[in-house]
PDB file of N, CA and C in Angstrom:
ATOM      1  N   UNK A   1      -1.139  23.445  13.873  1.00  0.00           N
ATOM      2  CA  UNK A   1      -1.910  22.734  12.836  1.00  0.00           C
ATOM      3  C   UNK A   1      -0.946  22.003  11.896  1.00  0.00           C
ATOM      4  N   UNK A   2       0.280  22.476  11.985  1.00  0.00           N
ATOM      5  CA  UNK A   2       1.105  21.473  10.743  1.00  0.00           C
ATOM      6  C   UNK A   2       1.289  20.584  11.340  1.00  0.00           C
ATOM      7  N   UNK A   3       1.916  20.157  12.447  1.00  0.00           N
ATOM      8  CA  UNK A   3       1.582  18.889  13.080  1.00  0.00           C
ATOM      9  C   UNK A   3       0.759  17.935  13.025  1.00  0.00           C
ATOM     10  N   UNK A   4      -0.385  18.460  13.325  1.00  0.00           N
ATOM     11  CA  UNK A   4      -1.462  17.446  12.375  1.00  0.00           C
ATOM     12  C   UNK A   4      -1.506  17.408  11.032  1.00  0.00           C
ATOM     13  N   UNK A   5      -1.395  18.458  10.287  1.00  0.00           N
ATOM     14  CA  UNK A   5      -1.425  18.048   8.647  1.00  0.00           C
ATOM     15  C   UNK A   5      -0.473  17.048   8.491  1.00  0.00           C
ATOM     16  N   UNK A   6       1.163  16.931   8.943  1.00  0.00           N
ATOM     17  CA  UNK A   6       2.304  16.171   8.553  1.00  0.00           C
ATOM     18  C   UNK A   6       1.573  15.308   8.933  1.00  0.00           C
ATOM     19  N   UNK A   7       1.424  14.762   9.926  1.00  0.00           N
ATOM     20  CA  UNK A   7       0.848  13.335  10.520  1.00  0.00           C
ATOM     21  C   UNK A   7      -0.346  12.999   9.847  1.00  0.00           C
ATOM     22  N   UNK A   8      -1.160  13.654   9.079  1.00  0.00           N
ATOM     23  CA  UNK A   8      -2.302  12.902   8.793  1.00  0.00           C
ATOM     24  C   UNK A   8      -1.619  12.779   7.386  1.00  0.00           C
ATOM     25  N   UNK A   9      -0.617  13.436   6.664  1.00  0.00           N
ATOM     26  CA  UNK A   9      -0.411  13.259   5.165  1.00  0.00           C
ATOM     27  C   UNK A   9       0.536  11.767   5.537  1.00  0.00           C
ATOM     28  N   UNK A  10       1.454  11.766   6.664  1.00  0.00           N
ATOM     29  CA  UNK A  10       2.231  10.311   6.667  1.00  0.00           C
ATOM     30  C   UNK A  10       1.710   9.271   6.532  1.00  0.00           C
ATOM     31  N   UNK A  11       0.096   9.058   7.637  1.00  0.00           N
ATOM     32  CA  UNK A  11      -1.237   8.182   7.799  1.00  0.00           C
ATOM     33  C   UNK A  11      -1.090   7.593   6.203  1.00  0.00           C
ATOM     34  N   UNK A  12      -1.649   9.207   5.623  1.00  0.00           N
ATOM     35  CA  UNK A  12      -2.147   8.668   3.976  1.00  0.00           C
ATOM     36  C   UNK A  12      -1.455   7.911   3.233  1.00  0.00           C
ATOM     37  N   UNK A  13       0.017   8.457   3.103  1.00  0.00           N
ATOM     38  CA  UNK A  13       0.726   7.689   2.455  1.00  0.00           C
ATOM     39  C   UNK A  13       1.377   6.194   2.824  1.00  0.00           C
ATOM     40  N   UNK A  14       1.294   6.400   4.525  1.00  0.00           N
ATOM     41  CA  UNK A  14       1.226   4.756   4.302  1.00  0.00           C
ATOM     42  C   UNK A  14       0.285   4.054   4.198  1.00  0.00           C
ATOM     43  N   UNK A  15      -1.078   4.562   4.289  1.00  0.00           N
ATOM     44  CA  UNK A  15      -2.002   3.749   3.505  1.00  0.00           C
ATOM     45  C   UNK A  15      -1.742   3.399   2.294  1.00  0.00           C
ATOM     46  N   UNK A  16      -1.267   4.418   1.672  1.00  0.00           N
ATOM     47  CA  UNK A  16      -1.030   4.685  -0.272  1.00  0.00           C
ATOM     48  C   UNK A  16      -0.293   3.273  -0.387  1.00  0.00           C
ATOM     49  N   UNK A  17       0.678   3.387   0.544  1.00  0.00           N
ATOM     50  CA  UNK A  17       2.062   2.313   0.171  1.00  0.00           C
ATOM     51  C   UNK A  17       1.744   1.186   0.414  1.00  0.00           C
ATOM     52  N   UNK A  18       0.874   0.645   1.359  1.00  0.00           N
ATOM     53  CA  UNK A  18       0.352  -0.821   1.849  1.00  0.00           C
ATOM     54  C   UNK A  18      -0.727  -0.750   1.326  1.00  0.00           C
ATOM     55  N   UNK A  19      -1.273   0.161   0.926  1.00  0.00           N
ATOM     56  CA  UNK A  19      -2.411  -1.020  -0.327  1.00  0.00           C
ATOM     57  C   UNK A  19      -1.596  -0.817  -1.661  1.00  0.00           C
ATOM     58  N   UNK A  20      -0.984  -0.530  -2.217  1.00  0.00           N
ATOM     59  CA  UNK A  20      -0.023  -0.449  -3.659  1.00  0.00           C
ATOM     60  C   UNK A  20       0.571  -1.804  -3.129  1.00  0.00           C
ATOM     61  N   UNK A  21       1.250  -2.071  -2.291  1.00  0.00           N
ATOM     62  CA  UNK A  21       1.796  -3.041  -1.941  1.00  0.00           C
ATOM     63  C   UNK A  21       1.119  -4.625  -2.191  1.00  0.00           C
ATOM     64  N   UNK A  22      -0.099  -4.440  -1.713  1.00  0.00           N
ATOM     65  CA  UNK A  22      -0.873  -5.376  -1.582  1.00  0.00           C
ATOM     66  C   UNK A  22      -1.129  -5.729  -2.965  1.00  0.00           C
ATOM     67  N   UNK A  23      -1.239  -4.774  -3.802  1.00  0.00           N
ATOM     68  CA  UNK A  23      -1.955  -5.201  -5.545  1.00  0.00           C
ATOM     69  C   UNK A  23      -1.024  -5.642  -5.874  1.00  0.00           C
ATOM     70  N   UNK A  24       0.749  -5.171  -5.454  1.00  0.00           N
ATOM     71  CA  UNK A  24       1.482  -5.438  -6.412  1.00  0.00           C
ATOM     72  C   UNK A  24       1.915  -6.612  -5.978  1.00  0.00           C
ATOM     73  N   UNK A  25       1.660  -7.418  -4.780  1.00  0.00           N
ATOM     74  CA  UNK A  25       1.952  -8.549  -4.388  1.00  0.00           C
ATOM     75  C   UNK A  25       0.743  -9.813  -4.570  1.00  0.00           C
ATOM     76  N   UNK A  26      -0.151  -8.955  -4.943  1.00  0.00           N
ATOM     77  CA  UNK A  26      -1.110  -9.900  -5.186  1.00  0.00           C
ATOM     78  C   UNK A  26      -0.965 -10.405  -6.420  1.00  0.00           C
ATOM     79  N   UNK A  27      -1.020  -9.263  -7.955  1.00  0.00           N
ATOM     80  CA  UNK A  27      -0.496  -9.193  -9.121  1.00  0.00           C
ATOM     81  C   UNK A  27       0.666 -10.173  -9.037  1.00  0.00           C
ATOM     82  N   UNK A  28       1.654 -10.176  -8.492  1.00  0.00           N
ATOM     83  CA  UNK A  28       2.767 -10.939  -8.390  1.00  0.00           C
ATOM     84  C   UNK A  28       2.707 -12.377  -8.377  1.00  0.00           C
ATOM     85  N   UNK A  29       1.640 -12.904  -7.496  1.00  0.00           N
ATOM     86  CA  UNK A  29       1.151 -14.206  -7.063  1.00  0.00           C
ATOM     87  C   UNK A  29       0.243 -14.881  -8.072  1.00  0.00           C
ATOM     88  N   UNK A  30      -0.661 -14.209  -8.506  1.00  0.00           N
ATOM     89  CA  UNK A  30      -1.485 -14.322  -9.907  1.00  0.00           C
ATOM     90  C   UNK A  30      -0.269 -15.060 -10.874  1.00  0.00           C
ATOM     91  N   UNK A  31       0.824 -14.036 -10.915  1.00  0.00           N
ATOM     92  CA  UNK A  31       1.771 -14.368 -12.560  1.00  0.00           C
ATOM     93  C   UNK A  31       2.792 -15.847 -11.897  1.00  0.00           C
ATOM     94  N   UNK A  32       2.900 -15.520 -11.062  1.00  0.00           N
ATOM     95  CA  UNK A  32       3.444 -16.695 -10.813  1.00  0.00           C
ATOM     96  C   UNK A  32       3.123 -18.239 -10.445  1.00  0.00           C
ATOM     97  N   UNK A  33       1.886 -17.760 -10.604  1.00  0.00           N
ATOM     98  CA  UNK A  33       1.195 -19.293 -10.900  1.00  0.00           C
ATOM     99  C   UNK A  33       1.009 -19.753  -9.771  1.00  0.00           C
ATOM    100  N   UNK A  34       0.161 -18.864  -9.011  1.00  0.00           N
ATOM    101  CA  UNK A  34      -0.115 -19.109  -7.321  1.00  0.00           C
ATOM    102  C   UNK A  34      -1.484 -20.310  -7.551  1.00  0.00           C
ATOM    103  N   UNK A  35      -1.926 -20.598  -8.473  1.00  0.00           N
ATOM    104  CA  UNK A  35      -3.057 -21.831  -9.071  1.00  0.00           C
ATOM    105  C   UNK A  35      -2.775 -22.696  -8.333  1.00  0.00           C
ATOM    106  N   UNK A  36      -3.663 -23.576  -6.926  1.00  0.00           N
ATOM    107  CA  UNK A  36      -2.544 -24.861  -6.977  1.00  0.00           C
ATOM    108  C   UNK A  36      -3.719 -25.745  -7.240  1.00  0.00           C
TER     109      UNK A  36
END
């Protein structure tokens, strides 16, 4: 069973990290005057 727990907690966190990613690149594009 830890096998699956590790692997489903890795899943999560790279979900965690690619959507954090996504706001903070989106946020990013906003300030920089992504307006065209």
């Amino acid at each position: 069973a830890t096998r699956e727990t590790i692997y489903l907690d890795v899943a999560i966190g790279y979900a965690a990290l690619s959507f954090l990613g996504v706001v903070i690149i989106s946020r990013f594009l906003e300030r920089g005057g992504g307006h065209r």
